[in-house]
C-alpha atoms as a PDB file:
ATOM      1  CA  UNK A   1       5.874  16.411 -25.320  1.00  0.00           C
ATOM      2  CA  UNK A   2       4.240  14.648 -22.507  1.00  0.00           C
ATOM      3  CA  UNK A   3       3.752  16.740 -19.050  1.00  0.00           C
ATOM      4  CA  UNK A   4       4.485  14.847 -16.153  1.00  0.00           C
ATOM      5  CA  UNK A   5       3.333  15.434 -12.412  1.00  0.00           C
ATOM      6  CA  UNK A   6       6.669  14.584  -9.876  1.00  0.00           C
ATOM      7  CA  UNK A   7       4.891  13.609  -6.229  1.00  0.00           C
ATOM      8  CA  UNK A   8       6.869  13.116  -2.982  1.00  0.00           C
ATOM      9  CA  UNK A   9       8.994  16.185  -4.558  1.00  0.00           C
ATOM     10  CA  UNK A  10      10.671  16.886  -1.107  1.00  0.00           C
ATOM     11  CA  UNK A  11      12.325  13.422  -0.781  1.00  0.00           C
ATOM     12  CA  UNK A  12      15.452  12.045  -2.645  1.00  0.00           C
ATOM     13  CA  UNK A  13      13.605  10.161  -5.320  1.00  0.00           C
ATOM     14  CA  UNK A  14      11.260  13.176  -6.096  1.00  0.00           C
ATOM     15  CA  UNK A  15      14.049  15.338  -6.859  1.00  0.00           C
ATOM     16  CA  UNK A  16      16.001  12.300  -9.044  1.00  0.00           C
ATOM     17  CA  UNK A  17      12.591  12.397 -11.061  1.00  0.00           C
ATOM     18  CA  UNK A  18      12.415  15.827 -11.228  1.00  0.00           C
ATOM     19  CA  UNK A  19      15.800  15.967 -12.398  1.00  0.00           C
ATOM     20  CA  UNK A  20      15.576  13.388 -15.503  1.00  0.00           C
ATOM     21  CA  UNK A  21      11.779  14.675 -16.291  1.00  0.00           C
ATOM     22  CA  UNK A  22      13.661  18.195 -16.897  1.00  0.00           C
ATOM     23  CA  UNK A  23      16.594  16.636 -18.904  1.00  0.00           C
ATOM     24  CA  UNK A  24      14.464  14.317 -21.671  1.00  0.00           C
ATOM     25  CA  UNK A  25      13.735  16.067 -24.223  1.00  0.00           C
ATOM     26  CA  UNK A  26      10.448  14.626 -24.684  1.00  0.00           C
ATOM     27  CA  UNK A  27       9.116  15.725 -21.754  1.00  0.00           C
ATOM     28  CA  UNK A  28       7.828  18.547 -19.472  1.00  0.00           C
ATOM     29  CA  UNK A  29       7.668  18.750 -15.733  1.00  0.00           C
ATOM     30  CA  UNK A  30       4.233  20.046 -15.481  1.00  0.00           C
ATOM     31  CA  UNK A  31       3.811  20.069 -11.673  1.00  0.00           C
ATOM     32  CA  UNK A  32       4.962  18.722  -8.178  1.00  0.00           C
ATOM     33  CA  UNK A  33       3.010  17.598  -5.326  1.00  0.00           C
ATOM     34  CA  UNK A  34       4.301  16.843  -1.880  1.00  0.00           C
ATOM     35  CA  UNK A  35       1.886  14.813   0.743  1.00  0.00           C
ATOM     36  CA  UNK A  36      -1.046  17.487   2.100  1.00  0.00           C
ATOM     37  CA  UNK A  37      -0.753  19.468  -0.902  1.00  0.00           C
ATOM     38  CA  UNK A  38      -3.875  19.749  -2.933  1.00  0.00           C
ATOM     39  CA  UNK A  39      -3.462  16.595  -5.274  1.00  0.00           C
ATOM     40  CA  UNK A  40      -6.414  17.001  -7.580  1.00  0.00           C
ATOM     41  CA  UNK A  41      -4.752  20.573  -8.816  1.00  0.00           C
ATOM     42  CA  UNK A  42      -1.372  18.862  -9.550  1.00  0.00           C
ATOM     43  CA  UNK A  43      -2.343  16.615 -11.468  1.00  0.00           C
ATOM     44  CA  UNK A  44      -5.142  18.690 -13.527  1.00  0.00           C
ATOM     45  CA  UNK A  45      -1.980  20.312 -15.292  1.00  0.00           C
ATOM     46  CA  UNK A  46      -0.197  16.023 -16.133  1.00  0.00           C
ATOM     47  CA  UNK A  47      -0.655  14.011 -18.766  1.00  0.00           C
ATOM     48  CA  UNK A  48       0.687  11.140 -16.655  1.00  0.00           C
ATOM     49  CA  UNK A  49       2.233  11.199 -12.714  1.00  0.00           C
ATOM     50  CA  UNK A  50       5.447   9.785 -11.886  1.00  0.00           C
ATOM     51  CA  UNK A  51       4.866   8.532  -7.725  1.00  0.00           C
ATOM     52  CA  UNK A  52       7.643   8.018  -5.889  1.00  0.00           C
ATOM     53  CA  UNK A  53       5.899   9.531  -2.013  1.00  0.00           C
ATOM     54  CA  UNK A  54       4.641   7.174   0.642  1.00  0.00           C
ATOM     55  CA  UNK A  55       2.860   3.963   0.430  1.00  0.00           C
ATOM     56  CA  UNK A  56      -0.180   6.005   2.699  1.00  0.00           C
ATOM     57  CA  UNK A  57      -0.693   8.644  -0.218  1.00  0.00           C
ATOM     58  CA  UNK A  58      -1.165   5.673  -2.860  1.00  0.00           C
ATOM     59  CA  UNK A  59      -4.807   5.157  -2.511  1.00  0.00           C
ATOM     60  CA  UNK A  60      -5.890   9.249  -2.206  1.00  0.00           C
ATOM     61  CA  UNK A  61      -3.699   9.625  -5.076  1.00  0.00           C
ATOM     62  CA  UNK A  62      -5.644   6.568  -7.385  1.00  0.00           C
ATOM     63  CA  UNK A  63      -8.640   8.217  -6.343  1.00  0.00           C
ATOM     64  CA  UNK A  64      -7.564  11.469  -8.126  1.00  0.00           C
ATOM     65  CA  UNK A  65      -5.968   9.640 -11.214  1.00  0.00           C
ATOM     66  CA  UNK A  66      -9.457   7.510 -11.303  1.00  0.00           C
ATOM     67  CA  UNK A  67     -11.358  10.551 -11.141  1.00  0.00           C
ATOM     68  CA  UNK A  68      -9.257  12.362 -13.733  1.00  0.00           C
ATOM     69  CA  UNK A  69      -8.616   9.444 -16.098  1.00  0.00           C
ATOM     70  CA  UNK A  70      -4.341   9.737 -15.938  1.00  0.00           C
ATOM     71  CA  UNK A  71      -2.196   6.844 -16.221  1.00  0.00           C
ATOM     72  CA  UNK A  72       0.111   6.485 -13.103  1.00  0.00           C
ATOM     73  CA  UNK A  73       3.838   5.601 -12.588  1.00  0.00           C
ATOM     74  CA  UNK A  74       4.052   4.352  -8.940  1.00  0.00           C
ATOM     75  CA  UNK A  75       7.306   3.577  -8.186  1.00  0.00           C
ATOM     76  CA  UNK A  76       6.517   3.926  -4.255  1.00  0.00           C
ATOM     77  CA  UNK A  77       7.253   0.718  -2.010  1.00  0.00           C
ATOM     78  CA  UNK A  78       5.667  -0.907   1.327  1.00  0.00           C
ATOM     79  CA  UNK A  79       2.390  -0.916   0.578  1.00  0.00           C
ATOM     80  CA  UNK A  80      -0.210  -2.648   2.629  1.00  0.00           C
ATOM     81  CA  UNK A  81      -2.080  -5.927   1.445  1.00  0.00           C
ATOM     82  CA  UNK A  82      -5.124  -3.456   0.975  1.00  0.00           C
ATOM     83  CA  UNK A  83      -3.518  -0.581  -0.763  1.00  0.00           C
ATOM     84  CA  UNK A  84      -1.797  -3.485  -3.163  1.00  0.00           C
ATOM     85  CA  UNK A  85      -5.717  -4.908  -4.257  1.00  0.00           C
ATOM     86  CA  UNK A  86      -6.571  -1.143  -4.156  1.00  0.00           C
ATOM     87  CA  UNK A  87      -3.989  -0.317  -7.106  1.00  0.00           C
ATOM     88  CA  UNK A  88      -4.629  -3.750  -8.702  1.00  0.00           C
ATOM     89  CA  UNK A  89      -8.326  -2.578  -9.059  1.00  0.00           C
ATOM     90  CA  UNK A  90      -7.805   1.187 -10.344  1.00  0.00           C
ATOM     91  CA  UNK A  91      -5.750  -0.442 -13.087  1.00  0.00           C
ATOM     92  CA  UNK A  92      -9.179  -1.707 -14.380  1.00  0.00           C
ATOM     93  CA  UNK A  93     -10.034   1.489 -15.090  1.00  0.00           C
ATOM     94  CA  UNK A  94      -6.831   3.579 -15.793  1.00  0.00           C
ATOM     95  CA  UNK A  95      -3.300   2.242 -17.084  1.00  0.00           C
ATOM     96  CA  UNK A  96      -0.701   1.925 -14.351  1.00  0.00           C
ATOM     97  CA  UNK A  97       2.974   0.347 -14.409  1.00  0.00           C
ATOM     98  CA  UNK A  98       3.743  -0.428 -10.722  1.00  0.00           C
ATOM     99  CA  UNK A  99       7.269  -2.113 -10.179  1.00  0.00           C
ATOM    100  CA  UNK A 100       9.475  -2.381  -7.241  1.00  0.00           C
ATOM    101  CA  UNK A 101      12.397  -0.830  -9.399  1.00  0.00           C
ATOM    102  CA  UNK A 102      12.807   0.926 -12.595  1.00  0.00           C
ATOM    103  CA  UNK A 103      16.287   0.571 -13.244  1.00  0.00           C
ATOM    104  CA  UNK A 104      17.140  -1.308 -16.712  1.00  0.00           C
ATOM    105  CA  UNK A 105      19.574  -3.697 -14.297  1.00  0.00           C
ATOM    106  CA  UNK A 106      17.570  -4.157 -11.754  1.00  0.00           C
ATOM    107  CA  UNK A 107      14.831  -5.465 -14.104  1.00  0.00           C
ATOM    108  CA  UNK A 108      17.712  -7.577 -15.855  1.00  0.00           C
ATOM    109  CA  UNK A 109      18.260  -8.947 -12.939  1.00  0.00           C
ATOM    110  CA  UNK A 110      14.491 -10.214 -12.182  1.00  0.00           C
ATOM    111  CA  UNK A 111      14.512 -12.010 -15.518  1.00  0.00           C
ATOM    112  CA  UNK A 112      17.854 -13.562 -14.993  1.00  0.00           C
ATOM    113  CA  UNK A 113      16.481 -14.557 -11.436  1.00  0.00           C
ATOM    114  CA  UNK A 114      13.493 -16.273 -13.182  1.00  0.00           C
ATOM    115  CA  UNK A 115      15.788 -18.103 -15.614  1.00  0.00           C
ATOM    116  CA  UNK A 116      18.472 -18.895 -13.116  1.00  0.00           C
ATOM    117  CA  UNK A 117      15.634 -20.181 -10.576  1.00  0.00           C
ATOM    118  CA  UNK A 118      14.325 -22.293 -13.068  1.00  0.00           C
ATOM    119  CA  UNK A 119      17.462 -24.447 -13.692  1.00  0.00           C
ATOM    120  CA  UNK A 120      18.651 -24.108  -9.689  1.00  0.00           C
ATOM    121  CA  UNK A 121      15.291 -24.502  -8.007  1.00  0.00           C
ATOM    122  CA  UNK A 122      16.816 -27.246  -5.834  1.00  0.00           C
ATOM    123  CA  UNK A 123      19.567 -25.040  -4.213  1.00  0.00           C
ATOM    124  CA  UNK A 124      19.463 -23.249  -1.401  1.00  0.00           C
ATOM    125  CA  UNK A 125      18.489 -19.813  -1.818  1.00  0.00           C
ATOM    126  CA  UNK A 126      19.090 -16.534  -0.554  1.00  0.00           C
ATOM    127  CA  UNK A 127      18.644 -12.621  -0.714  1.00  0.00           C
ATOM    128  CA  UNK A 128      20.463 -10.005   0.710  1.00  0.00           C
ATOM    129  CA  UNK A 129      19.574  -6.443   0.192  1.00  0.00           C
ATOM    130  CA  UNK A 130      21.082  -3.528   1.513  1.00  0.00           C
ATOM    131  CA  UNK A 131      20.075   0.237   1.542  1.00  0.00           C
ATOM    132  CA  UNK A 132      20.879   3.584   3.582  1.00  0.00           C
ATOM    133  CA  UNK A 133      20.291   3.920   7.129  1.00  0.00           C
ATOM    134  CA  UNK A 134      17.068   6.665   6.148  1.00  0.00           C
ATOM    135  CA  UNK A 135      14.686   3.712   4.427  1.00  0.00           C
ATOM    136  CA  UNK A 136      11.500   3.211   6.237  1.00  0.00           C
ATOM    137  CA  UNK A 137      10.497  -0.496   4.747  1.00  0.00           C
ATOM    138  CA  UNK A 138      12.167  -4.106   5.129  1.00  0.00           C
ATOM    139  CA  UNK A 139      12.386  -5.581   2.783  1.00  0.00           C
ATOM    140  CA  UNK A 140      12.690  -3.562   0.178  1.00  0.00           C
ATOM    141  CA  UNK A 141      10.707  -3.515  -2.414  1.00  0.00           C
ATOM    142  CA  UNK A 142      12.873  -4.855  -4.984  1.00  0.00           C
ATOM    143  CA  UNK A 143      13.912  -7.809  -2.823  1.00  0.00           C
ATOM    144  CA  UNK A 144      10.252  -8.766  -1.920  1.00  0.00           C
ATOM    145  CA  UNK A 145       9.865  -8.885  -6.351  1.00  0.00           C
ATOM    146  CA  UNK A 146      13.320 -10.823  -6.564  1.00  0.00           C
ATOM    147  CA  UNK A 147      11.449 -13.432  -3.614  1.00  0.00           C
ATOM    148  CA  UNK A 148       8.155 -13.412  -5.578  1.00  0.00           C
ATOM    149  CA  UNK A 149       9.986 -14.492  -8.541  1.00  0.00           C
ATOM    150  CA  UNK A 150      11.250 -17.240  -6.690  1.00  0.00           C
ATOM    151  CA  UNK A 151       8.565 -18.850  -5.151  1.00  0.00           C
ATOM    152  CA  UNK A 152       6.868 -18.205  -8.589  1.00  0.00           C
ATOM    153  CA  UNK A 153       9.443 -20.779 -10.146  1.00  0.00           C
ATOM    154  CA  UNK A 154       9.811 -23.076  -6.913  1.00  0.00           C
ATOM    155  CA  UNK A 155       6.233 -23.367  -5.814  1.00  0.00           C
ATOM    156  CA  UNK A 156       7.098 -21.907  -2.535  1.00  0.00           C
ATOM    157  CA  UNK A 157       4.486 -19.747  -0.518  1.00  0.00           C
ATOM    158  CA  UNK A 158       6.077 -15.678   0.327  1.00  0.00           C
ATOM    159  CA  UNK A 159       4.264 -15.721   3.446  1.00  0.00           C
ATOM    160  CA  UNK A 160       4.908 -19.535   4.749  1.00  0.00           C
ATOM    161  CA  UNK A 161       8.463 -20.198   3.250  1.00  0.00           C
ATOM    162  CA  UNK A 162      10.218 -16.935   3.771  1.00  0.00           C
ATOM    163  CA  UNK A 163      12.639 -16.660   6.613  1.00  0.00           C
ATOM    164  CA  UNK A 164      13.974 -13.185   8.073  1.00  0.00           C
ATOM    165  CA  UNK A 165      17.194 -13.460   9.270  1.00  0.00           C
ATOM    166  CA  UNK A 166      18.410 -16.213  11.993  1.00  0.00           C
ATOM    167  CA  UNK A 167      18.954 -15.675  15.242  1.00  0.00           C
ATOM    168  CA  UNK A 168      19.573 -18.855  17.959  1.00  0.00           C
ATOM    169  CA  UNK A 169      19.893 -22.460  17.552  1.00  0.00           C
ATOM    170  CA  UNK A 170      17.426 -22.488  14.196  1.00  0.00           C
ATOM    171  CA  UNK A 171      18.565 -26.117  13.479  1.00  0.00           C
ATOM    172  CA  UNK A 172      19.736 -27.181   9.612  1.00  0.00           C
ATOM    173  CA  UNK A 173      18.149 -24.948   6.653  1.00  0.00           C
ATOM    174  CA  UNK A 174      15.587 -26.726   5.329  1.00  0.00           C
ATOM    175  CA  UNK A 175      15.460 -26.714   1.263  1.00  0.00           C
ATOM    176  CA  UNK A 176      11.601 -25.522   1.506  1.00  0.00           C
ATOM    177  CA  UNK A 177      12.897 -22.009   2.419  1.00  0.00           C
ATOM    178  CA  UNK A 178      14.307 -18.408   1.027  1.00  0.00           C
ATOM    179  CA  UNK A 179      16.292 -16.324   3.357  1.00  0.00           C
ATOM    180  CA  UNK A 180      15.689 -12.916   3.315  1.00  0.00           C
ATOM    181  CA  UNK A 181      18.541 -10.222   4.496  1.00  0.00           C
ATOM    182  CA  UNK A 182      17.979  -6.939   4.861  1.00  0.00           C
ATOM    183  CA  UNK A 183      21.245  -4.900   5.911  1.00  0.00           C
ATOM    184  CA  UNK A 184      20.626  -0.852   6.719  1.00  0.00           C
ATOM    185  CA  UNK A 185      23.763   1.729   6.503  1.00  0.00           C
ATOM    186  CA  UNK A 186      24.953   4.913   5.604  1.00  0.00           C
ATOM    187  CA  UNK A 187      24.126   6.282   2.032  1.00  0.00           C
ATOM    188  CA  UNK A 188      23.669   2.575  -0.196  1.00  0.00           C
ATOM    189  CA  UNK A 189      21.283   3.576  -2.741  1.00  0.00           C
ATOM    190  CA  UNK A 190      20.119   0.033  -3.221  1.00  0.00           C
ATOM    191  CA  UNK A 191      22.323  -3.258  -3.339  1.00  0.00           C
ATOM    192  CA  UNK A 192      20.524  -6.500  -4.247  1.00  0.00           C
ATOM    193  CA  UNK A 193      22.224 -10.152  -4.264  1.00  0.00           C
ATOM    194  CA  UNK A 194      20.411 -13.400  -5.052  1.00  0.00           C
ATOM    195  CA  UNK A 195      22.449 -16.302  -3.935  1.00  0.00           C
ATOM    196  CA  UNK A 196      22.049 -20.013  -5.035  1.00  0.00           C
ATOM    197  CA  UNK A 197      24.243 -22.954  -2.924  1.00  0.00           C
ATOM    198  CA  UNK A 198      24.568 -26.328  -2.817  1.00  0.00           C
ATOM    199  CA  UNK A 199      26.896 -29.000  -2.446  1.00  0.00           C
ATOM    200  CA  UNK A 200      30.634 -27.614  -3.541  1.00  0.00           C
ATOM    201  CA  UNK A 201      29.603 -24.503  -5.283  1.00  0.00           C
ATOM    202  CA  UNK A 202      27.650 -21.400  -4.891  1.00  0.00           C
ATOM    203  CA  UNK A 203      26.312 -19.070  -8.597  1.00  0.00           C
ATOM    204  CA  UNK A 204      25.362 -14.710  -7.063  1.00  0.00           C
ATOM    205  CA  UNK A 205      23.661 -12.803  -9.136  1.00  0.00           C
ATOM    206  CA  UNK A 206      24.280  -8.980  -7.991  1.00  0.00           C
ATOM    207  CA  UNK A 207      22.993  -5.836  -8.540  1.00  0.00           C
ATOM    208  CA  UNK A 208      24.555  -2.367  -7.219  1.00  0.00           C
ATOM    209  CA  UNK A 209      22.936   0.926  -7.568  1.00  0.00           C
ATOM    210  CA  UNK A 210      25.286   3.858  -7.056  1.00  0.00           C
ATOM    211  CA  UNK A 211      22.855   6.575  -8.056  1.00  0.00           C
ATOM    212  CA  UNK A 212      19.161   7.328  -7.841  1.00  0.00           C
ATOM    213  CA  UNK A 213      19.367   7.993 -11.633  1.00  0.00           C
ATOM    214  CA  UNK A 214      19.062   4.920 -12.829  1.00  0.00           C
ATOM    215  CA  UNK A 215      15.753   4.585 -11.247  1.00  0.00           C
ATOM    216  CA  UNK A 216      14.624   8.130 -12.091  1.00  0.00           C
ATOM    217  CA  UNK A 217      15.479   7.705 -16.136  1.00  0.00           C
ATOM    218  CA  UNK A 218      13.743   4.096 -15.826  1.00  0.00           C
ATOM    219  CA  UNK A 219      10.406   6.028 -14.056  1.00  0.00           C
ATOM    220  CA  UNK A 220      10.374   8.825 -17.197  1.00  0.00           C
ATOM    221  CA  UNK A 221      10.756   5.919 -20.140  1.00  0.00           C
ATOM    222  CA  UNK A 222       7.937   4.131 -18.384  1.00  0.00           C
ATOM    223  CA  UNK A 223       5.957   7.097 -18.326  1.00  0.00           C
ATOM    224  CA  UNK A 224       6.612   7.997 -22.093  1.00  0.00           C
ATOM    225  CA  UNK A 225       5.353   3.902 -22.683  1.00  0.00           C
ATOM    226  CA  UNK A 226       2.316   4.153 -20.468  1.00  0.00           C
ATOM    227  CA  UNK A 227       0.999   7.667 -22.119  1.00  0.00           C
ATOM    228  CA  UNK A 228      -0.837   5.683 -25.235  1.00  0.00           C
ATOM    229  CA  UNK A 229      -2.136   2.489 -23.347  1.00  0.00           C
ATOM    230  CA  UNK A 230      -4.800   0.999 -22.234  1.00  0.00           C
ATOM    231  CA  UNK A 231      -6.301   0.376 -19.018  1.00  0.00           C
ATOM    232  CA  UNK A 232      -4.001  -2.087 -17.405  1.00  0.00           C
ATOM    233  CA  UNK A 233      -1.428  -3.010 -14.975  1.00  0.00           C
ATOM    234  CA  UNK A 234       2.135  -3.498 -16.061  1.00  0.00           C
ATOM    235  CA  UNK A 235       5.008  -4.033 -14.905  1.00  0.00           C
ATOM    236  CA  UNK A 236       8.854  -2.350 -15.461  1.00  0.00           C
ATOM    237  CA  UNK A 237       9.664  -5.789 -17.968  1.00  0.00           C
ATOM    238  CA  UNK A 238       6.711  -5.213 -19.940  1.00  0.00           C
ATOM    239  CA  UNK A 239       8.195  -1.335 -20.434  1.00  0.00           C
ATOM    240  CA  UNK A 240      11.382  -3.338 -21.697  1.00  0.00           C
ATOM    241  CA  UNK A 241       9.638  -5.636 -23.726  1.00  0.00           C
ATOM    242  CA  UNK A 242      11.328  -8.549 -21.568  1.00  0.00           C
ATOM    243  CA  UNK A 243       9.274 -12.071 -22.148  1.00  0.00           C
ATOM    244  CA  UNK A 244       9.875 -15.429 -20.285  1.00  0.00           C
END
């Protein structure tokens, strides 16, 4: 039975957690933290901590985690260049599986994105994501992973080739670029289309989220996987076992 800390327990993802750490039977909710609350004494009572908060809390919590020697789930998104290095470098120390998504689809859908890319790298290409009207980061985290994978497989540069939105006379699409499309409305958990187009026909790979669940249930199997390992960071498809 592992005991699991829940952080950012006031938002909607903290109580999804809370919810499927309370319904597995293999483990225990051991404590819950919200941002200002004393983080060292919540996660005394863990095994491992499930983080789905604010990308500002990331680096106070690693320092706890680092301090205490527990493994961390961080499923929180929009982090900073610096707080990015700053979890890369506690996972020297401490194992950590930090993923833009921890749904089971959504991950399927990363490794069909890498395959697809592979044999369509010369289309056009093209992500639209679209989430409720409360979500503080563009674009989301998932769709930032689903561009990575892309200019992984294309040789394309996140910062130089990606494009956000068009507005104006923006001339012909060149091929060296990804459109990125981030739509914002009422209560979307999380809808995430890759699109690939060229001359006379057009192959969408789609992924629709209808309830946090999915991601909550992802977060608890990846904390069961993480309890045993070593220092490290991994990812959501190393959880699944997934391989190129």
């Amino acid at each position: 039975m592992k005991k699991i800390l829940v952080t950012g327990i006031s938002g909607r993802m903290g109580h999804a957690v809370r919810e499927a750490v309370e319904l597995h039977p293999d483990t225990q909710l051991a404590s819950t933290h919200d941002v200002g609350e004393d983080i060292d004494a919540a996660l005394s009572h863990a095994d491992v901590a499930i983080d789905f908060s604010f990308h500002g809390f990331t680096t106070e919590l690693l320092h706890s985690a680092l301090a205490q020697h527990k493994p961390l789930v961080i499923g929180t998104t929009g982090h900073t260049p610096e707080e990015r290095a700053a979890i890369v470098d506690a996972a020297k120390s401490i194992p950590i599986v930090f993923a833009s998504n921890y749904s089971v689809g959504v991950n399927t859908l990363f490794w069909l994105t890498r395959k697809a890319t592979r044999i369509l790298r010369d289309y056009d290409i093209e992500i639209v994501e679209m989430h409720h009207h409360n979500k503080l980061d563009a674009p989301s985290g998932t769709a930032r992973t689903l561009a990575e994978i892309v200019c992984e497989e294309t040789g394309m540069d996140y910062d130089k080739d990606l494009r956000h939105g068009r507005e104006g006379l923006v001339g012909a699409r060149p091929q060296r670029e990804i459109g990125m499309h981030s739509l914002r409305g009422g209560d979307v958990v999380g809808d995430h289309t890759v699109i690939y187009a060229t001359e006379g026909e057009r192959v969408e790979l789609a992924h629709k989220a209808s309830s946090r669940m999915t991601f909550a249930n992802g977060a608890v199997r990846a904390a069961l996987w993480l309890a045993d390992k070593p220092a490290g960071l991994y990812s959501m498809q190393d959880v699944l076992g997934f391989t190129d």
